[in-house]
PDB file of N, CA and C in Angstrom:
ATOM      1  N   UNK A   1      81.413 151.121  76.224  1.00  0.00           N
ATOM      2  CA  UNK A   1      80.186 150.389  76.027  1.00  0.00           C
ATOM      3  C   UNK A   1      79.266 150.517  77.246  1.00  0.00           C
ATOM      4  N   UNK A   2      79.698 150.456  78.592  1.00  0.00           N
ATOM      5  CA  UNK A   2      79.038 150.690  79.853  1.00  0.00           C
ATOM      6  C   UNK A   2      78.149 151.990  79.534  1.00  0.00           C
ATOM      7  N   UNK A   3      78.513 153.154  78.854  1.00  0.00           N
ATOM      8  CA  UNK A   3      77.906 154.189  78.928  1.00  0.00           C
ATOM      9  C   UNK A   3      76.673 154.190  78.290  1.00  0.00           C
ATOM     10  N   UNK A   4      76.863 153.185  77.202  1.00  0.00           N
ATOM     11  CA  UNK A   4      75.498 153.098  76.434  1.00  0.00           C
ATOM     12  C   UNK A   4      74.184 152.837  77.288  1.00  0.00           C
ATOM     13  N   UNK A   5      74.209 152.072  78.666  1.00  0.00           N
ATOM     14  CA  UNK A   5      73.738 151.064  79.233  1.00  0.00           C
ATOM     15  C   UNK A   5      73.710 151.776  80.664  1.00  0.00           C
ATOM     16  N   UNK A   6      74.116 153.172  80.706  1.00  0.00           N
ATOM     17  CA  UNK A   6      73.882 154.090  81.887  1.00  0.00           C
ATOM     18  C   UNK A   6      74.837 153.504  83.054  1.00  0.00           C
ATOM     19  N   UNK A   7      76.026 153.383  82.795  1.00  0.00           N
ATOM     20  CA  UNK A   7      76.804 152.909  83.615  1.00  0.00           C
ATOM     21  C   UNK A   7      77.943 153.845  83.290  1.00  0.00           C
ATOM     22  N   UNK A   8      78.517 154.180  84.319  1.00  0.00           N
ATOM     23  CA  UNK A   8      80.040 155.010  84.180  1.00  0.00           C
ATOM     24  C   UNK A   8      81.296 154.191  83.860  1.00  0.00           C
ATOM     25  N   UNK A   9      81.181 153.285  83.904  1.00  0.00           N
ATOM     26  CA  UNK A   9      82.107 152.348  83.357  1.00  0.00           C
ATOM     27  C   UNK A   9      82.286 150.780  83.883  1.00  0.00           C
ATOM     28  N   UNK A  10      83.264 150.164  83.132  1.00  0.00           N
ATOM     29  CA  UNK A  10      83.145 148.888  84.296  1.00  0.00           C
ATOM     30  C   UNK A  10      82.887 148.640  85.517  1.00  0.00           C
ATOM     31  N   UNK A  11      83.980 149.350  86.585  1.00  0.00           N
ATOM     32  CA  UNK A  11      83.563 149.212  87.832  1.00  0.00           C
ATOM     33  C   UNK A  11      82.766 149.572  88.244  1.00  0.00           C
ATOM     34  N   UNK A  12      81.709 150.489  87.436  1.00  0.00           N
ATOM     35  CA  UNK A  12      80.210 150.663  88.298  1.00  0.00           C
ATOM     36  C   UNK A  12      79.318 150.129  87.625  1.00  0.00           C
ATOM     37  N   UNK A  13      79.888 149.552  86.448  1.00  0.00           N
ATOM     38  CA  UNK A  13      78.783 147.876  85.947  1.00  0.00           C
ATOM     39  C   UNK A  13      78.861 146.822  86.913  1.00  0.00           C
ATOM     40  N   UNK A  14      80.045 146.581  87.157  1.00  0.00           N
ATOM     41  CA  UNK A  14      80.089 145.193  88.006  1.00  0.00           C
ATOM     42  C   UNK A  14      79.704 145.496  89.888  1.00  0.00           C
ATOM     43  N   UNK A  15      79.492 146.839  90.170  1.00  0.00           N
ATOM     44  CA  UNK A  15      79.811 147.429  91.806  1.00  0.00           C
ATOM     45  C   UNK A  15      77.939 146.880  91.582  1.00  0.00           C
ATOM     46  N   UNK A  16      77.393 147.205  90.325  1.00  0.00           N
ATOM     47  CA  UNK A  16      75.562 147.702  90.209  1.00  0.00           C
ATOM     48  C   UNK A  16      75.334 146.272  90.348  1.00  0.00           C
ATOM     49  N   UNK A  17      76.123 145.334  89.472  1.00  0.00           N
ATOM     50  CA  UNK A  17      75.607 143.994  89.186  1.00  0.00           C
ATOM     51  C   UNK A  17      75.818 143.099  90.142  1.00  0.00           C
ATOM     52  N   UNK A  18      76.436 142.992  90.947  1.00  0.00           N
ATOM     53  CA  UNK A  18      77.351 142.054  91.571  1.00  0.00           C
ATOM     54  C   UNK A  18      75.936 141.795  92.873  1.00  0.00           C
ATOM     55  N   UNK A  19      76.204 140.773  93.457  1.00  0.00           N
ATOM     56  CA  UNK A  19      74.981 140.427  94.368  1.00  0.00           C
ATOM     57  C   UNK A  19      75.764 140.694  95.848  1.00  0.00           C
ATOM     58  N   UNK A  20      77.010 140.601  95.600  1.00  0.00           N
ATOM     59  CA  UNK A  20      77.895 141.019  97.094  1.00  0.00           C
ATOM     60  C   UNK A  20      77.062 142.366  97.928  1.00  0.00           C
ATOM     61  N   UNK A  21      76.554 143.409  97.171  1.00  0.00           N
ATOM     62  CA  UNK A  21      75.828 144.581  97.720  1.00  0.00           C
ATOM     63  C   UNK A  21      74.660 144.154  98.379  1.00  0.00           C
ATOM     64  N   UNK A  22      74.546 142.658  98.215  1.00  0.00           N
ATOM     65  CA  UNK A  22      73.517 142.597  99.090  1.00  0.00           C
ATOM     66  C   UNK A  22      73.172 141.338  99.654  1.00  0.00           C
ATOM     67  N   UNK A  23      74.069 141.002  99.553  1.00  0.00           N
ATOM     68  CA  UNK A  23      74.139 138.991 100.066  1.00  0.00           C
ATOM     69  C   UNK A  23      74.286 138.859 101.455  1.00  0.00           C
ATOM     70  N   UNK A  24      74.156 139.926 102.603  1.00  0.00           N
ATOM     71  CA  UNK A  24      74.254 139.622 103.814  1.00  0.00           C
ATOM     72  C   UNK A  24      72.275 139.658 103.949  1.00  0.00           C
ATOM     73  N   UNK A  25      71.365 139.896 102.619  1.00  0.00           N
ATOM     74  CA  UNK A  25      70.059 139.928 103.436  1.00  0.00           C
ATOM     75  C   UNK A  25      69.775 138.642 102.215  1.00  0.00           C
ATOM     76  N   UNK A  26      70.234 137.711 102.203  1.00  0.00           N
ATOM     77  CA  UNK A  26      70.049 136.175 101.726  1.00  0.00           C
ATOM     78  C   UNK A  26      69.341 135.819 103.397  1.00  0.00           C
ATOM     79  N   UNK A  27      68.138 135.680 102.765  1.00  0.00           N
ATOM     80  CA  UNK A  27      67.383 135.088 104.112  1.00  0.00           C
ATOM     81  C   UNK A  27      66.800 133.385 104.378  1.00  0.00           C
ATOM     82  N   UNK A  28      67.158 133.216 103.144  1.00  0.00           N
ATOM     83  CA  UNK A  28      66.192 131.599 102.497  1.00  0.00           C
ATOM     84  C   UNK A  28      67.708 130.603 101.928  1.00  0.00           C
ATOM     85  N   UNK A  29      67.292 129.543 102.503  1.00  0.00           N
ATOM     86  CA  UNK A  29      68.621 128.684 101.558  1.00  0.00           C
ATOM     87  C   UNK A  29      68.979 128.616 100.070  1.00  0.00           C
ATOM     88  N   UNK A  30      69.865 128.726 100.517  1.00  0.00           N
ATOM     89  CA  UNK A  30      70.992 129.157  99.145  1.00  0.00           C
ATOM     90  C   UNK A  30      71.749 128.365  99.164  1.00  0.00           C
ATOM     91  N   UNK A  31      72.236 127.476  97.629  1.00  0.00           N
ATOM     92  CA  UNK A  31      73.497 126.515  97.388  1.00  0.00           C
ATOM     93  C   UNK A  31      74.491 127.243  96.672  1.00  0.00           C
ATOM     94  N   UNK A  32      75.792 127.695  97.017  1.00  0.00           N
ATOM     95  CA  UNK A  32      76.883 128.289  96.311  1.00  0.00           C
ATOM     96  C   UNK A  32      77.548 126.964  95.286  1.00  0.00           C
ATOM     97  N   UNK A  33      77.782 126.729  94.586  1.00  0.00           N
ATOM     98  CA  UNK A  33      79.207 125.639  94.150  1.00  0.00           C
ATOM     99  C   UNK A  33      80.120 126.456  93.418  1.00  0.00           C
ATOM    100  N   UNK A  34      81.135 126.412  93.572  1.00  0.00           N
ATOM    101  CA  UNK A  34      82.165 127.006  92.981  1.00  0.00           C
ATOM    102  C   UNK A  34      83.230 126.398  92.735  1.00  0.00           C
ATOM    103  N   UNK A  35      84.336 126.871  91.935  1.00  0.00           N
ATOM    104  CA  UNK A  35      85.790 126.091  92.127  1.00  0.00           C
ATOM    105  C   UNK A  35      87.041 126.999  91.916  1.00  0.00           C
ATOM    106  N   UNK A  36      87.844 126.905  92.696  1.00  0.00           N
ATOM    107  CA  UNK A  36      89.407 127.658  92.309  1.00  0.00           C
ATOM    108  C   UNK A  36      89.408 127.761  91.417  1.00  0.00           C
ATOM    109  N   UNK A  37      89.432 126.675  90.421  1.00  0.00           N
ATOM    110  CA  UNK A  37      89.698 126.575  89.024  1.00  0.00           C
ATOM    111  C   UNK A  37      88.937 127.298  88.084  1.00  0.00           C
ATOM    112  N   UNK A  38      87.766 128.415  88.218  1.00  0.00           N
ATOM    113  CA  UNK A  38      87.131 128.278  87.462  1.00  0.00           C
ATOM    114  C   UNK A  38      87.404 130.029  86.403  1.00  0.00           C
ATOM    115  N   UNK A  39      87.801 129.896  85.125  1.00  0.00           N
ATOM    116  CA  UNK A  39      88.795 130.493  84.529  1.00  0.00           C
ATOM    117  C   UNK A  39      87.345 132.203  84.296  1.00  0.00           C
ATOM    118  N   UNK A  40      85.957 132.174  84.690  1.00  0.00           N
ATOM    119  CA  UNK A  40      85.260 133.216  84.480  1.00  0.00           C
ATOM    120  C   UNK A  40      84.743 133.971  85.626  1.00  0.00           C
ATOM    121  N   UNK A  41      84.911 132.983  86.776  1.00  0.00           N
ATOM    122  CA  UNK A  41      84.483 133.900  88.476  1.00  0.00           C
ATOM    123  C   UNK A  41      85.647 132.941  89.369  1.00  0.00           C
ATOM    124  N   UNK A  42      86.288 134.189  89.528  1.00  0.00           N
ATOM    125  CA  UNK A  42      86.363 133.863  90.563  1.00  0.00           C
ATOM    126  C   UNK A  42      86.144 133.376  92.381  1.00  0.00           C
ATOM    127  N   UNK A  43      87.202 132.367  92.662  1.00  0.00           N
ATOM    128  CA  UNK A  43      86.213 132.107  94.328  1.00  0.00           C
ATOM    129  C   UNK A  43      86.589 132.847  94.974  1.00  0.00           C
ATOM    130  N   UNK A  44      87.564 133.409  95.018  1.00  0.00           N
ATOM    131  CA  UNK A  44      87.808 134.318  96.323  1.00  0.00           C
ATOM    132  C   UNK A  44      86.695 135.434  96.708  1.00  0.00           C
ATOM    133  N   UNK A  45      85.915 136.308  96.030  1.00  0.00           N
ATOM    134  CA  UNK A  45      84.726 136.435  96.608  1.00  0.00           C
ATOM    135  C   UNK A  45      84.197 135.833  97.396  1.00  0.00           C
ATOM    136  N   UNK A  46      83.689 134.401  97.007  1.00  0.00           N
ATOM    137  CA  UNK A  46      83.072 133.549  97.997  1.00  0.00           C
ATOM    138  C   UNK A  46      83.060 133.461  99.184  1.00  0.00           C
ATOM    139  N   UNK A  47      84.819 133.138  99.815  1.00  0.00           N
ATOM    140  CA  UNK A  47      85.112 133.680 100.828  1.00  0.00           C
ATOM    141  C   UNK A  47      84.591 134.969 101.851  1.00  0.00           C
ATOM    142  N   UNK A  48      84.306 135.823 101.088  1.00  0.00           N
ATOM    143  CA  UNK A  48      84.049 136.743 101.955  1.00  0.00           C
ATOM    144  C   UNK A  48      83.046 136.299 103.223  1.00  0.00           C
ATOM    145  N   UNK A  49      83.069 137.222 104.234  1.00  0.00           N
ATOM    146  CA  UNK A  49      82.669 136.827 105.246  1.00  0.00           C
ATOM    147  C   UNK A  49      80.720 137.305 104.940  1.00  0.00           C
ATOM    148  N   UNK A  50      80.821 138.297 104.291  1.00  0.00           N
ATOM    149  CA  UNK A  50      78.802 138.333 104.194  1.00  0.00           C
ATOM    150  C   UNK A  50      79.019 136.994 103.277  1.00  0.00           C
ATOM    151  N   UNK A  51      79.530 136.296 102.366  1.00  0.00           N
ATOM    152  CA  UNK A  51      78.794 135.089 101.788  1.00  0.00           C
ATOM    153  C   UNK A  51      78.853 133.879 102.582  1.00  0.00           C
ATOM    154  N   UNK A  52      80.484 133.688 103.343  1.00  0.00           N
ATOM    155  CA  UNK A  52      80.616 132.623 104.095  1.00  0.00           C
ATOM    156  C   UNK A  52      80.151 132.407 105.483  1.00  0.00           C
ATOM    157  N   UNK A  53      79.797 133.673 105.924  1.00  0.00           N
ATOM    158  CA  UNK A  53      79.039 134.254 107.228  1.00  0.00           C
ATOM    159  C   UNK A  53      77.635 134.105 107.344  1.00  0.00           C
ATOM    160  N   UNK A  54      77.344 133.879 106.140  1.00  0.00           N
ATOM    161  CA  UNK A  54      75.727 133.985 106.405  1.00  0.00           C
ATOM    162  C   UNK A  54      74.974 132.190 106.332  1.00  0.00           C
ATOM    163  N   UNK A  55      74.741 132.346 107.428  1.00  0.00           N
ATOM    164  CA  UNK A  55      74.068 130.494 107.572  1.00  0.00           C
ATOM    165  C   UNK A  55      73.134 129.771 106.995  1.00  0.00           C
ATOM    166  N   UNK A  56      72.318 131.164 106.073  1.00  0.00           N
ATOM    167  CA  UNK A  56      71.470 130.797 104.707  1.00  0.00           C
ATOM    168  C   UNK A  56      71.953 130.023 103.562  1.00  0.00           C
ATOM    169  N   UNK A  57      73.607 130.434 103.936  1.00  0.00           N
ATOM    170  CA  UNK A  57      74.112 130.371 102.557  1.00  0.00           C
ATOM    171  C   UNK A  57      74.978 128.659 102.639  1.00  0.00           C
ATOM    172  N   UNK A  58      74.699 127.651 101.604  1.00  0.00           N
ATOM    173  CA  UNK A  58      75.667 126.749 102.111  1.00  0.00           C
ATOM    174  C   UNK A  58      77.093 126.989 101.103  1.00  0.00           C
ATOM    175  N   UNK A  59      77.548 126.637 100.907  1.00  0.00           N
ATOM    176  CA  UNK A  59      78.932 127.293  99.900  1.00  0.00           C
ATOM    177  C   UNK A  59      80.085 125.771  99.874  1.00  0.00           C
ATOM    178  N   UNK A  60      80.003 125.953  98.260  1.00  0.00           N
ATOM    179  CA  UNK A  60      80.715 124.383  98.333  1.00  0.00           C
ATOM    180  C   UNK A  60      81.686 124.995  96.947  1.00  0.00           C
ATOM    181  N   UNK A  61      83.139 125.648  98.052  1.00  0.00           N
ATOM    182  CA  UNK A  61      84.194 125.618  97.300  1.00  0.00           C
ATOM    183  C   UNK A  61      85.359 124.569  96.663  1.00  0.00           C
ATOM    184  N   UNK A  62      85.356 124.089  95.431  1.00  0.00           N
ATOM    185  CA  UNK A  62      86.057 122.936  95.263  1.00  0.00           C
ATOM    186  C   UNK A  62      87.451 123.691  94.568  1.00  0.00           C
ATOM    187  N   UNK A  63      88.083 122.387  94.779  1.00  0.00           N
ATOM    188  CA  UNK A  63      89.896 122.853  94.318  1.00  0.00           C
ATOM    189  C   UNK A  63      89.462 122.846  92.144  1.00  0.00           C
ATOM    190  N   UNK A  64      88.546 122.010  92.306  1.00  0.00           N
ATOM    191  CA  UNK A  64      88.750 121.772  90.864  1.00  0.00           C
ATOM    192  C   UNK A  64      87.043 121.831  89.854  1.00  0.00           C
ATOM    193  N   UNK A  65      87.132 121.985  88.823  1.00  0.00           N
ATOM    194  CA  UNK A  65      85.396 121.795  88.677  1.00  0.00           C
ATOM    195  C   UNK A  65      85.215 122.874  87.761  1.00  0.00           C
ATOM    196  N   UNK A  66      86.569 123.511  87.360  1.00  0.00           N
ATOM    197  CA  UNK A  66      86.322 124.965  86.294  1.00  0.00           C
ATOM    198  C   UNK A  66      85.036 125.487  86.133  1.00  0.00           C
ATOM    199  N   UNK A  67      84.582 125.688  85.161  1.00  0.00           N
ATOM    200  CA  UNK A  67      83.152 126.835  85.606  1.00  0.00           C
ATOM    201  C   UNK A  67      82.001 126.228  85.595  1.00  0.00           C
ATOM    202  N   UNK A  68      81.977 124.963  84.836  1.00  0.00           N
ATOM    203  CA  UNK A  68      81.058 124.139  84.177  1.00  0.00           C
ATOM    204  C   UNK A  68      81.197 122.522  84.707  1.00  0.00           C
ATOM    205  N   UNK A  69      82.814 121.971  85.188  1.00  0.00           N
ATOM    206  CA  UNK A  69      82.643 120.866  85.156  1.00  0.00           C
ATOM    207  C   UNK A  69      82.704 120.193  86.609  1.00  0.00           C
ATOM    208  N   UNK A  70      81.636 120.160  87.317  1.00  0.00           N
ATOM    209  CA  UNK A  70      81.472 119.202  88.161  1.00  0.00           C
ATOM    210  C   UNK A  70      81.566 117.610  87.963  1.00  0.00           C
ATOM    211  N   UNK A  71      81.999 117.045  87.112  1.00  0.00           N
ATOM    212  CA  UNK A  71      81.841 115.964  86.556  1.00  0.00           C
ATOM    213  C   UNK A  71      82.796 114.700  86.737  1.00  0.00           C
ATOM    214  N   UNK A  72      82.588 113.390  87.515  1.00  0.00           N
ATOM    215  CA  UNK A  72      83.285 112.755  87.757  1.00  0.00           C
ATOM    216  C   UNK A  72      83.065 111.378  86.940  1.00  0.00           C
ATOM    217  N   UNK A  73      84.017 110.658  87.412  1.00  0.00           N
ATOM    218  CA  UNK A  73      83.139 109.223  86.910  1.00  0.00           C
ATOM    219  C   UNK A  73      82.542 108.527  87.207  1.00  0.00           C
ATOM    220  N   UNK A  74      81.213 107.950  86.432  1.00  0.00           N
ATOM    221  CA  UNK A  74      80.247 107.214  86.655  1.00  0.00           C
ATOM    222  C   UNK A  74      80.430 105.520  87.509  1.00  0.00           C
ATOM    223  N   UNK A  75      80.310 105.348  88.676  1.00  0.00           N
ATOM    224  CA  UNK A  75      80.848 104.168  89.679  1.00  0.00           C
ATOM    225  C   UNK A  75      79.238 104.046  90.237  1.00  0.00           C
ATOM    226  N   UNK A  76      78.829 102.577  90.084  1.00  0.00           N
ATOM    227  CA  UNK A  76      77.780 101.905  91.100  1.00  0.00           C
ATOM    228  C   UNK A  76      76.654 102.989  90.464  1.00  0.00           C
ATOM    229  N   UNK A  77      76.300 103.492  91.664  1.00  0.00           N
ATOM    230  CA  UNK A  77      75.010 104.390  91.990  1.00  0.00           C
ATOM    231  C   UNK A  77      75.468 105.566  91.638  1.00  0.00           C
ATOM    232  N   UNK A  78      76.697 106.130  91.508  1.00  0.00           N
ATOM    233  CA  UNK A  78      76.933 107.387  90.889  1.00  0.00           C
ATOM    234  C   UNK A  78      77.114 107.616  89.936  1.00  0.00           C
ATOM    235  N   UNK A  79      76.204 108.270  89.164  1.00  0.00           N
ATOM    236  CA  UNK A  79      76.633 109.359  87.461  1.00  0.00           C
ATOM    237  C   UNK A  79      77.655 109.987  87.225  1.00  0.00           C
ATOM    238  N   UNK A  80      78.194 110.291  87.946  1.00  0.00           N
ATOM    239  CA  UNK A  80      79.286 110.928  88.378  1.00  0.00           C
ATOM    240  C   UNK A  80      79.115 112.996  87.807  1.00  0.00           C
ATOM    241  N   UNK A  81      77.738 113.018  87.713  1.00  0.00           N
ATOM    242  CA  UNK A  81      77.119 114.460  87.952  1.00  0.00           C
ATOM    243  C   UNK A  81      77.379 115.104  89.350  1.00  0.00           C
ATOM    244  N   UNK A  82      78.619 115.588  89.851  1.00  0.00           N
ATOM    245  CA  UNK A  82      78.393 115.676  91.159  1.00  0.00           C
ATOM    246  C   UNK A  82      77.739 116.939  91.364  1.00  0.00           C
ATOM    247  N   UNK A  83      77.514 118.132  90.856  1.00  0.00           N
ATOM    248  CA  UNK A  83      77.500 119.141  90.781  1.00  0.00           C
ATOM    249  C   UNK A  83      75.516 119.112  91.132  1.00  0.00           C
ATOM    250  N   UNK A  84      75.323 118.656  90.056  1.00  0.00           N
ATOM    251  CA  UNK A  84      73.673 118.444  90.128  1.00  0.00           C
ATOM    252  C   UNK A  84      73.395 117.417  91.028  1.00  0.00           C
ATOM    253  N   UNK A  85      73.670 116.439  91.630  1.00  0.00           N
ATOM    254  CA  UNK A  85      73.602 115.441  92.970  1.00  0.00           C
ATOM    255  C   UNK A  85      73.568 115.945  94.023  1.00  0.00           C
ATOM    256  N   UNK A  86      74.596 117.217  94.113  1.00  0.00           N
ATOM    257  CA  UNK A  86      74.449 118.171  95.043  1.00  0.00           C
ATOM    258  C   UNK A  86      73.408 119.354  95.400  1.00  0.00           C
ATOM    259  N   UNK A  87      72.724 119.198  94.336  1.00  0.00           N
ATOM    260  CA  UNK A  87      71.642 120.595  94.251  1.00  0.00           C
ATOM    261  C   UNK A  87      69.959 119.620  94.479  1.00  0.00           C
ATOM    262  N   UNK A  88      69.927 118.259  94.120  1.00  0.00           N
ATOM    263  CA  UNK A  88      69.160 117.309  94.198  1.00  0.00           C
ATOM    264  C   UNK A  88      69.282 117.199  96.062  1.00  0.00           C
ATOM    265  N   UNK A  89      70.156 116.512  96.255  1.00  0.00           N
ATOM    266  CA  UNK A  89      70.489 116.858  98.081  1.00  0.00           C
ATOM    267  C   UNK A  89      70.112 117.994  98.618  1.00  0.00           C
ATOM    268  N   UNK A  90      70.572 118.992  98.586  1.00  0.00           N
ATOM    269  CA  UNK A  90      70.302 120.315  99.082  1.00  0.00           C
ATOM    270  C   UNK A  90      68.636 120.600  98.849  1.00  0.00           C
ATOM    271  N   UNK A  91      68.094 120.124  98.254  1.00  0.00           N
ATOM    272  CA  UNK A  91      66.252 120.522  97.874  1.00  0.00           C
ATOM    273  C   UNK A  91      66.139 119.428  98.888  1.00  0.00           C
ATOM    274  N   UNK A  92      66.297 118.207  98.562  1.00  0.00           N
ATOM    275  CA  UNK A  92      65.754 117.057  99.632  1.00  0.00           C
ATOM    276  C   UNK A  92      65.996 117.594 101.015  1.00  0.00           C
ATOM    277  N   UNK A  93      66.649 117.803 101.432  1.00  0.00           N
ATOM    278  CA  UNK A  93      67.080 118.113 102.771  1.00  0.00           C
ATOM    279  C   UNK A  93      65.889 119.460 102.957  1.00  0.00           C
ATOM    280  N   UNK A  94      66.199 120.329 102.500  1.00  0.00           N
ATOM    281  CA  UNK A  94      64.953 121.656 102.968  1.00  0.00           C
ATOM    282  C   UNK A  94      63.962 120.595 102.784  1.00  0.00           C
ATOM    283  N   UNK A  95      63.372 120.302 101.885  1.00  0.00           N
ATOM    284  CA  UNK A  95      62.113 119.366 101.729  1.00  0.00           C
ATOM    285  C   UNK A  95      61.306 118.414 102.983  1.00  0.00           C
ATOM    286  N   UNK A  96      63.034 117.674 103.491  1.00  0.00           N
ATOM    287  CA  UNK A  96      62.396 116.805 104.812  1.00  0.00           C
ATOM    288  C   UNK A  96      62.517 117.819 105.840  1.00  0.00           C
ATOM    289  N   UNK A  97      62.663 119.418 106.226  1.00  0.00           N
ATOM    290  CA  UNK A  97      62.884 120.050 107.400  1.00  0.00           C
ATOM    291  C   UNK A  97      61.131 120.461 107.747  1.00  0.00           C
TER     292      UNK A  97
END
C-alpha cells in the first residue's frame, strides 16, 4: 500500500512521517503528554535525547493515561480533565512571560 503513496514501504513511510527527523529545530514551546500505557505510540521515543534535550520542548510522560485518557476524578475545583488543564496551564504561562 506504501507504494501507491510513493513510499518504498513502511519504514520509509514512518522514517518520511515521523517528526523525530526534525525535532531538534522545535524552536517555540511545545507541550508533549504522553503515557507508557498508551497501546498506538509509543513513549519511548519521547525519551530520546533531541525530544527530551530540547528546552522548547516540555514533555509530560505519565505511567498511565493510554492514548486518549487523561482523565481523573472530578474533586473541588478539579474536572478531573487533567490532560486539557495541562495544555490550559502551559498557554497561561507563555501568555504571562
Amino acid at each position: 500500500m506504501a507504494a501507491n503513496f510513493g513510499f518504498d514501504g513502511a519504514e520509509d513511510y514512518y522514517h518520511r512521517a515521523s517528526a523525530m527527523r526534525i525535532i531538534e529545530r522545535i524552536r517555540i514551546p511545545a507541550l508533549v503528554i504522553t503515557a507508557d500505557d498508551d497501546p498506538f505510540v509509543p513513549s519511548q521515543p519521547f525519551r530520546d535525547p533531541k525530544v527530551a534535550g530540547n528546552p522548547c520542548i516540555q514533555l509530560a510522560i505519565c505511567e498511565h493515561g493510554g492514548h486518549c485518557g487523561f482523565v481523573g476524578p472530578a474533586a473541588g475545583e478539579d474536572d478531573g480533565y487533567w490532560a486539557e488543564n495541562q495544555i490550559v496551564e502551559f498557554v497561561e504561562r507563555l501568555a504571562n512571560r
